[in-house]
PDB file of N, CA and C in Angstrom:
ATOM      1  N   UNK A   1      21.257  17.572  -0.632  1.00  0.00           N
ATOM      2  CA  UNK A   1      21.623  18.821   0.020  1.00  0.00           C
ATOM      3  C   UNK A   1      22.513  19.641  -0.911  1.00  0.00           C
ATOM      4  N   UNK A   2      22.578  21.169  -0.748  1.00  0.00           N
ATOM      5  CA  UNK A   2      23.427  21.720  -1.572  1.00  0.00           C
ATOM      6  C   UNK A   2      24.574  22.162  -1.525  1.00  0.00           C
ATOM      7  N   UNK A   3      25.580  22.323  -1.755  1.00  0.00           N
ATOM      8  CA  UNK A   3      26.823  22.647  -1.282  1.00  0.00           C
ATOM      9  C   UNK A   3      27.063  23.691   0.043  1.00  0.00           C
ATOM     10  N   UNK A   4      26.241  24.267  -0.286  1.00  0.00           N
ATOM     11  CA  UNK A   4      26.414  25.556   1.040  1.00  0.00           C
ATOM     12  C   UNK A   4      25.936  25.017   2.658  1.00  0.00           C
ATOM     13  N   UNK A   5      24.920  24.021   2.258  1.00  0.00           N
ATOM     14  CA  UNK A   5      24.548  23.339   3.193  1.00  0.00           C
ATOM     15  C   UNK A   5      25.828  22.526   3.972  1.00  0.00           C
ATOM     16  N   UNK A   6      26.284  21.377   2.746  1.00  0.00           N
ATOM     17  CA  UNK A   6      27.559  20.341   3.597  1.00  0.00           C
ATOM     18  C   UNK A   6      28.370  21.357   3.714  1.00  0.00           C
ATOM     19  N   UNK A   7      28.690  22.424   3.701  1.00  0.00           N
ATOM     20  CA  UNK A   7      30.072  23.290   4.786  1.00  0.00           C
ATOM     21  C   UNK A   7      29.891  24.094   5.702  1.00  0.00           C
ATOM     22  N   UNK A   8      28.209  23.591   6.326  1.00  0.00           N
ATOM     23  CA  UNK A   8      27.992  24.021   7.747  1.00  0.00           C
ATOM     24  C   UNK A   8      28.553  23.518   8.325  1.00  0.00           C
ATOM     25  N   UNK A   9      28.342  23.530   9.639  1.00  0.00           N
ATOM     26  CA  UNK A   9      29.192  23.071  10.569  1.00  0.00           C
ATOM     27  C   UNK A   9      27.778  22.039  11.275  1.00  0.00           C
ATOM     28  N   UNK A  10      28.009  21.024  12.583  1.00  0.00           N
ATOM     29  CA  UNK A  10      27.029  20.280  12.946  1.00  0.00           C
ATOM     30  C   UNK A  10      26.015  21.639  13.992  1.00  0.00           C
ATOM     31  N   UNK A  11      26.691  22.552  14.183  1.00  0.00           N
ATOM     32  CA  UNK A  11      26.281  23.348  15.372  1.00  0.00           C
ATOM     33  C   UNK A  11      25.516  24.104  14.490  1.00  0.00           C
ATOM     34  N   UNK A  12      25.542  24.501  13.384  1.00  0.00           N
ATOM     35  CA  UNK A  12      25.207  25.217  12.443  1.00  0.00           C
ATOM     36  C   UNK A  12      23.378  24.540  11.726  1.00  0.00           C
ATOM     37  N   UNK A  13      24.149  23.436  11.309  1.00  0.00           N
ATOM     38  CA  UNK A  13      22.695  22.512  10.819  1.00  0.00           C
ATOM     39  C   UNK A  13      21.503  22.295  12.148  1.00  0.00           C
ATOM     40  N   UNK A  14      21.781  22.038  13.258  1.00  0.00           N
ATOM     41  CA  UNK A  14      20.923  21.776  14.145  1.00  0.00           C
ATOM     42  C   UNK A  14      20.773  23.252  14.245  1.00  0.00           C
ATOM     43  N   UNK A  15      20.984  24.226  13.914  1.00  0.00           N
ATOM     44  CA  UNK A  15      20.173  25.512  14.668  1.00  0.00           C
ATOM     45  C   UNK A  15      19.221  26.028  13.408  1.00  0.00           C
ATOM     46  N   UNK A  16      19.557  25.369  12.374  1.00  0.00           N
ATOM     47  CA  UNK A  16      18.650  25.546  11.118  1.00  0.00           C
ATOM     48  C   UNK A  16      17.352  24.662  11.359  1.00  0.00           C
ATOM     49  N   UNK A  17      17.558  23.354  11.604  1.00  0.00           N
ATOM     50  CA  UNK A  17      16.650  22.314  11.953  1.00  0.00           C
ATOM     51  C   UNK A  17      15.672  22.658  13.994  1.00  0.00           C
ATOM     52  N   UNK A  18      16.362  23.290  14.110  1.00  0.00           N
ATOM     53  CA  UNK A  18      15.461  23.479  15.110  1.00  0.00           C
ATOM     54  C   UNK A  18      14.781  24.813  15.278  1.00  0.00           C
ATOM     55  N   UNK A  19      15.299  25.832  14.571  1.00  0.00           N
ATOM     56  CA  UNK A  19      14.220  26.886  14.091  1.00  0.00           C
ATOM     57  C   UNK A  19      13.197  26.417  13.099  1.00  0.00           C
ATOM     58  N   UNK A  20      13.503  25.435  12.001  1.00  0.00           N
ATOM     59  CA  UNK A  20      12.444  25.136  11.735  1.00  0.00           C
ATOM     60  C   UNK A  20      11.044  23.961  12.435  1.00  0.00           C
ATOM     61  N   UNK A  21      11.845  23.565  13.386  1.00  0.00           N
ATOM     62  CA  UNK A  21      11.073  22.641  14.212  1.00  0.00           C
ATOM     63  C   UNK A  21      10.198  23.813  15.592  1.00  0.00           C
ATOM     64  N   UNK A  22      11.060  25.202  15.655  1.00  0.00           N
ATOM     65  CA  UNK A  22      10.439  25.259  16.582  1.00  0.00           C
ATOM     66  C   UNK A  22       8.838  26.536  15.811  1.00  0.00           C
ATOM     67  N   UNK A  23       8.982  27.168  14.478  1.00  0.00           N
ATOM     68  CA  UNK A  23       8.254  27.637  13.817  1.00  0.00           C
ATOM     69  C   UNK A  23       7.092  26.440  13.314  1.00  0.00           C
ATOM     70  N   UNK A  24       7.293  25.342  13.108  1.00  0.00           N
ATOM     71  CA  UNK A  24       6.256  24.487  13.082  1.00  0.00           C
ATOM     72  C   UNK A  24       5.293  24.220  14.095  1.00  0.00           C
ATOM     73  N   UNK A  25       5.775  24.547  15.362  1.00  0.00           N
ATOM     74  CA  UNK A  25       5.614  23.986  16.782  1.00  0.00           C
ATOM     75  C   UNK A  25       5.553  22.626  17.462  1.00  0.00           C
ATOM     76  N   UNK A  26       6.716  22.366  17.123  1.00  0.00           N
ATOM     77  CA  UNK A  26       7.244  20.918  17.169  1.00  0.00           C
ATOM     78  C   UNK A  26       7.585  21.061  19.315  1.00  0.00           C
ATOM     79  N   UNK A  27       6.689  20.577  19.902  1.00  0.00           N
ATOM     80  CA  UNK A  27       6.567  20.183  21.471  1.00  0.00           C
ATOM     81  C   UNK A  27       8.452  19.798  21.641  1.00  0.00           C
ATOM     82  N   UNK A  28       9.160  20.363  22.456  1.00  0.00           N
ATOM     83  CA  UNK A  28      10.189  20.180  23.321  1.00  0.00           C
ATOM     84  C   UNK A  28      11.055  18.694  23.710  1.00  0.00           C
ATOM     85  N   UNK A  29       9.652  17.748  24.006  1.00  0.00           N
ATOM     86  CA  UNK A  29       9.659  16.634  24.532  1.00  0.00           C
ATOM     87  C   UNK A  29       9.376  16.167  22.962  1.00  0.00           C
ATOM     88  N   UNK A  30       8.944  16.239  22.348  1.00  0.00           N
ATOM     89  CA  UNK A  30       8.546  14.980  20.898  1.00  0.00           C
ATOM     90  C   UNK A  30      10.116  15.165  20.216  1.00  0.00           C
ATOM     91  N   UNK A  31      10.116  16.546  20.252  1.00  0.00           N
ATOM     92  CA  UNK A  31      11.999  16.543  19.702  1.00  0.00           C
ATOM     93  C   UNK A  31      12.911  16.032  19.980  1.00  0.00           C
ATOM     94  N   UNK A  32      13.013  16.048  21.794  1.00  0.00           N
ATOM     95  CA  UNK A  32      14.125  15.414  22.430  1.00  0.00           C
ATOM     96  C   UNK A  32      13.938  13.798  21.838  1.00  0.00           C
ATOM     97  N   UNK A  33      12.291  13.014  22.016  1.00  0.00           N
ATOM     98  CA  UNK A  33      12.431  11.589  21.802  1.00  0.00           C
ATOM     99  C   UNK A  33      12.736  11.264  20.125  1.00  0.00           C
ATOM    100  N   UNK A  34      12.358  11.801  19.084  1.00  0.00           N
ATOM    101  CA  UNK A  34      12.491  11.719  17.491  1.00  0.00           C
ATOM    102  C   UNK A  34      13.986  12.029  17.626  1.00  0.00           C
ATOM    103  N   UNK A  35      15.039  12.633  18.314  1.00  0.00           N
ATOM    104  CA  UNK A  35      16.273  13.028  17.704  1.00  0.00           C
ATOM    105  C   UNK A  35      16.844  11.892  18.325  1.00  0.00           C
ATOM    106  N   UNK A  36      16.891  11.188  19.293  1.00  0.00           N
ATOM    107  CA  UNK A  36      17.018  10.250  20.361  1.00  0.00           C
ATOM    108  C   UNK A  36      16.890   8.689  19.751  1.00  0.00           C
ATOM    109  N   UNK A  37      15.120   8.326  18.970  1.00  0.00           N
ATOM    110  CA  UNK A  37      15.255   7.556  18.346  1.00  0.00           C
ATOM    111  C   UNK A  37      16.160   7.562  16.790  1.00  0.00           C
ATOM    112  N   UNK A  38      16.210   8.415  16.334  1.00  0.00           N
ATOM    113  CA  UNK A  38      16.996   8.715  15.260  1.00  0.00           C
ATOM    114  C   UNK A  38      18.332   8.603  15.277  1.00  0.00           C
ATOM    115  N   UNK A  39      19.177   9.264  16.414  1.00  0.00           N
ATOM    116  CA  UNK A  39      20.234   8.889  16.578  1.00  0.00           C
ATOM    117  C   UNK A  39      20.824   7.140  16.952  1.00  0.00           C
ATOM    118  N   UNK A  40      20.031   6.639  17.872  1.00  0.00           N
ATOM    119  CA  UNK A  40      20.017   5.089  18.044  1.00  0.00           C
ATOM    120  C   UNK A  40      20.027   4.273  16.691  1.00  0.00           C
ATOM    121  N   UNK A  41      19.235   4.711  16.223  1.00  0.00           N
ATOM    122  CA  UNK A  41      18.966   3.870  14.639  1.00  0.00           C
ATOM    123  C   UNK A  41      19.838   4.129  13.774  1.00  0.00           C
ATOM    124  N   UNK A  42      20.375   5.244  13.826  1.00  0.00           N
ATOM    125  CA  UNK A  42      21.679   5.481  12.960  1.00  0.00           C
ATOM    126  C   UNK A  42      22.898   4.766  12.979  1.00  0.00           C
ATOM    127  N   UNK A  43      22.763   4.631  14.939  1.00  0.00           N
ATOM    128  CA  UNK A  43      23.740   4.077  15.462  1.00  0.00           C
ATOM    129  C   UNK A  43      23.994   2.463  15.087  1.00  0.00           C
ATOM    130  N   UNK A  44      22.831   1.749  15.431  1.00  0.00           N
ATOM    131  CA  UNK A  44      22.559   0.467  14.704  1.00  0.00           C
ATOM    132  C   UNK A  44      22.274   0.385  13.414  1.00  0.00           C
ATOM    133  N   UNK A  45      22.244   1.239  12.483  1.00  0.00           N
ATOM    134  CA  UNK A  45      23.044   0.778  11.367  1.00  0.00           C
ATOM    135  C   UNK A  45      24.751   0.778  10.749  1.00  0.00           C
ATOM    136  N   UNK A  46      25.043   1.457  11.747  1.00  0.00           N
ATOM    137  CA  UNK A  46      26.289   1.895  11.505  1.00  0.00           C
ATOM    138  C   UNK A  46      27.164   0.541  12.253  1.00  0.00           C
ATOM    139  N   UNK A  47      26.711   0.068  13.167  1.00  0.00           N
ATOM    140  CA  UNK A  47      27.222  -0.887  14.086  1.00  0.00           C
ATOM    141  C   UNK A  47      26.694  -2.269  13.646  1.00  0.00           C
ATOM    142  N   UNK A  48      25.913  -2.222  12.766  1.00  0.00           N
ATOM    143  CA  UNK A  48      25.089  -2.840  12.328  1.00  0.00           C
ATOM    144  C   UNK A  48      24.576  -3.935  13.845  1.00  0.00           C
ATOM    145  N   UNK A  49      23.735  -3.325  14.445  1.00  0.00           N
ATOM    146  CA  UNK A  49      23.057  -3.601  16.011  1.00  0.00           C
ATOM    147  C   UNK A  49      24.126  -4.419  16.837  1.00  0.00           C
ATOM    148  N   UNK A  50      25.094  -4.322  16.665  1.00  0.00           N
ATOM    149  CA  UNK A  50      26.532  -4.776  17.742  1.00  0.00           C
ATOM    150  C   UNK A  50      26.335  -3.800  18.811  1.00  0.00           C
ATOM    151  N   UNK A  51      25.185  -4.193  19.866  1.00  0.00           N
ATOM    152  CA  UNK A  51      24.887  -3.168  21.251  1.00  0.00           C
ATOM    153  C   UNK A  51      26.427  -2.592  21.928  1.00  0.00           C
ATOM    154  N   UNK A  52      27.095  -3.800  21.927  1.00  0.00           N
ATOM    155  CA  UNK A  52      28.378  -3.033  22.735  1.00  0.00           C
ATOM    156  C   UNK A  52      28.756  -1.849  21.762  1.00  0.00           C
ATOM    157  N   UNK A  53      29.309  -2.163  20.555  1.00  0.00           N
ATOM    158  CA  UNK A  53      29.747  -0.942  19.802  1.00  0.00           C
ATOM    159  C   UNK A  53      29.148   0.229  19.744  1.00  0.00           C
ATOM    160  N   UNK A  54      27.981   0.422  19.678  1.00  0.00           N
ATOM    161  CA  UNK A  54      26.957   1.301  19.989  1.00  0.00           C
ATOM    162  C   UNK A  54      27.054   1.827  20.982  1.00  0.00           C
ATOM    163  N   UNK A  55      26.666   1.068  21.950  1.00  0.00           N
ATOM    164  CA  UNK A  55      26.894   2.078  23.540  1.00  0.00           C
ATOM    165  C   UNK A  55      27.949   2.459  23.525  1.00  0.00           C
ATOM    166  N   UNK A  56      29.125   2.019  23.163  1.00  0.00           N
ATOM    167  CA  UNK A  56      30.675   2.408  23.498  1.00  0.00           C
ATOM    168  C   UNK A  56      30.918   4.281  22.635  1.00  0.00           C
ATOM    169  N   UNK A  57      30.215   3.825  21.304  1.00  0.00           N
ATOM    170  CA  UNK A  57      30.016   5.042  20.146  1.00  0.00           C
ATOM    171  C   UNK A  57      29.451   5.947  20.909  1.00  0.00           C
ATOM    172  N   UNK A  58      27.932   6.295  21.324  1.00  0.00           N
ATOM    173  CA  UNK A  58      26.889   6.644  22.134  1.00  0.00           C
ATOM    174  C   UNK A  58      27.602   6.963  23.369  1.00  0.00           C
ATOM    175  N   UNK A  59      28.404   6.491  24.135  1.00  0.00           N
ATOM    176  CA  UNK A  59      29.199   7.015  25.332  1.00  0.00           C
ATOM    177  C   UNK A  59      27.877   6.495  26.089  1.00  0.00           C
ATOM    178  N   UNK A  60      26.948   5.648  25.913  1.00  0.00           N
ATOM    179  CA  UNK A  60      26.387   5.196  27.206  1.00  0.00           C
ATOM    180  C   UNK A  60      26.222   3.463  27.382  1.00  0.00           C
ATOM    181  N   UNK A  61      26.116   3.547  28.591  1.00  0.00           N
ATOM    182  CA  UNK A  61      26.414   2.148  29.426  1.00  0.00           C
ATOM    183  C   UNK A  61      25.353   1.086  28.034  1.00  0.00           C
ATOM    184  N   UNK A  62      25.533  -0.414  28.195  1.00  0.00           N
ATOM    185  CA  UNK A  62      24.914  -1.036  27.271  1.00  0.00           C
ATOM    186  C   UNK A  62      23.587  -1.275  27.537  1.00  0.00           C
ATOM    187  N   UNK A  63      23.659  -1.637  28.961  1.00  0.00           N
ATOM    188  CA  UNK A  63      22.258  -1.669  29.497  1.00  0.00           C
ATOM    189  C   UNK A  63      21.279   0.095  29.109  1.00  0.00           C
ATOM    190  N   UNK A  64      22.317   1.073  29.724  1.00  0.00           N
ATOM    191  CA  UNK A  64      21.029   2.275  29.336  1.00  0.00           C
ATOM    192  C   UNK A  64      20.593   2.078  27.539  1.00  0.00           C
ATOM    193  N   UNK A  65      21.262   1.906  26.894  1.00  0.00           N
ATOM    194  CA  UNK A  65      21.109   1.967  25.257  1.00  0.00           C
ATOM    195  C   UNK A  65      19.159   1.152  24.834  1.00  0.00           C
ATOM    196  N   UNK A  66      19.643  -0.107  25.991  1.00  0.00           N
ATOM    197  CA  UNK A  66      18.799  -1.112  25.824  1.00  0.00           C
ATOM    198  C   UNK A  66      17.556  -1.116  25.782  1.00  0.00           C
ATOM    199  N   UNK A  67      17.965  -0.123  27.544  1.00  0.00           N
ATOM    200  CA  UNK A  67      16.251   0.706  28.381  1.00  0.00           C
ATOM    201  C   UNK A  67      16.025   1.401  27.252  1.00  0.00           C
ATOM    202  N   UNK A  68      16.849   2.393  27.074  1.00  0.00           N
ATOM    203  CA  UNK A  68      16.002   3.734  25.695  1.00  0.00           C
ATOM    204  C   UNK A  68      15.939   3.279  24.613  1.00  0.00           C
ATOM    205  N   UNK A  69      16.244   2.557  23.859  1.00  0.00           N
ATOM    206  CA  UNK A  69      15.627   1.857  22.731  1.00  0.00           C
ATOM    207  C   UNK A  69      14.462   1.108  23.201  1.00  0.00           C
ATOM    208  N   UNK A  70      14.240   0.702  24.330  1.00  0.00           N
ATOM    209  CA  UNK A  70      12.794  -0.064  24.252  1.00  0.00           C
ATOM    210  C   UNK A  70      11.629   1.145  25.099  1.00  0.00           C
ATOM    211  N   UNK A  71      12.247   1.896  25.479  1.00  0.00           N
ATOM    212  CA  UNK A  71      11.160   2.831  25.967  1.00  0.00           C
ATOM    213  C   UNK A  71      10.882   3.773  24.737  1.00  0.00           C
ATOM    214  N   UNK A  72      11.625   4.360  23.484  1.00  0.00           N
ATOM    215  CA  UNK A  72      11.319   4.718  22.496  1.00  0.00           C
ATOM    216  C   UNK A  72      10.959   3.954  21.377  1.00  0.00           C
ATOM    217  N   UNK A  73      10.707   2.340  21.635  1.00  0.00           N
ATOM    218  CA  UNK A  73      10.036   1.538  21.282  1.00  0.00           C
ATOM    219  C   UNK A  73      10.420   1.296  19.792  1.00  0.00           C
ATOM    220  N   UNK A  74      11.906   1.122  19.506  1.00  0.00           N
ATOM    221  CA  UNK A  74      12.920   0.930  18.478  1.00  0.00           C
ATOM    222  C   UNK A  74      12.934  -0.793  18.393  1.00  0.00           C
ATOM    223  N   UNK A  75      12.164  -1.236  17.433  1.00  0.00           N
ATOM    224  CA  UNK A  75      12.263  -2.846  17.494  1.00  0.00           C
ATOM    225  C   UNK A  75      13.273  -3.619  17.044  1.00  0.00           C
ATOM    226  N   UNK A  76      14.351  -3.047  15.873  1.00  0.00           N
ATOM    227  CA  UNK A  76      15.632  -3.485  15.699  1.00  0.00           C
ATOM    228  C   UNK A  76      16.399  -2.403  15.711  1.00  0.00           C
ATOM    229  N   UNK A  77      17.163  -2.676  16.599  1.00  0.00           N
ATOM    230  CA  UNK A  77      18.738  -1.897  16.880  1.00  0.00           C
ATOM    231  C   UNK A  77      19.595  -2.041  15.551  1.00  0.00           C
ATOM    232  N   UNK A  78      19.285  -3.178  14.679  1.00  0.00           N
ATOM    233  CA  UNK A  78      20.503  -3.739  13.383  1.00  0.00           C
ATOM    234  C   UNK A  78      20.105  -2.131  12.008  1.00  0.00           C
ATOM    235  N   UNK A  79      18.858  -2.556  11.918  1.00  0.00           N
ATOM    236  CA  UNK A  79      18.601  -1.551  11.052  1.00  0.00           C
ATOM    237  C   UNK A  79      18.048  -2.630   9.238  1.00  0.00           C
ATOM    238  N   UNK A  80      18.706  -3.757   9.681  1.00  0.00           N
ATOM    239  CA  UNK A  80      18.192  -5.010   8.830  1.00  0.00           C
ATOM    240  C   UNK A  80      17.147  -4.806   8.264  1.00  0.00           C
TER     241      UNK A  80
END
């Protein structure tokens, strides 16, 4: 990335990334689940798949983490 880029802000980068998602015609619903699995996987590498730490990070319960990683069909949470 180039410098001008890292001193956006996060509110800034997602409105770049989703004008270009929405000029591609990237469906509403495929976005919500790709940013969703993406974020999880980030999360389990960062936690390196320690579910509690994750959900706690994530602000959601351990069990929901569990359901949406297996309904977005994420086979390791570790990232291993």
């Amino acid at each position: 990335m180039d410098k001008k880029y890292d001193q956006l802000n996060i509110h800034q980068k997602m409105e770049m990334l989703v004008a270009d998602m929405v000029d591609k015609g990237v469906r509403f619903r495929d976005a919500l689940k790709e940013f969703q699995k993406l974020y999880i996987e980030s999360a389990g590498r960062k936690f390196m798949g320690n579910k509690t730490k994750m959900s706690e990070a994530l602000g959601v319960h351990r069990n929901t983490l569990h359901n949406r990683a297996k309904t977005l069909k994420i086979k390791k949470l570790s990232g291993r």
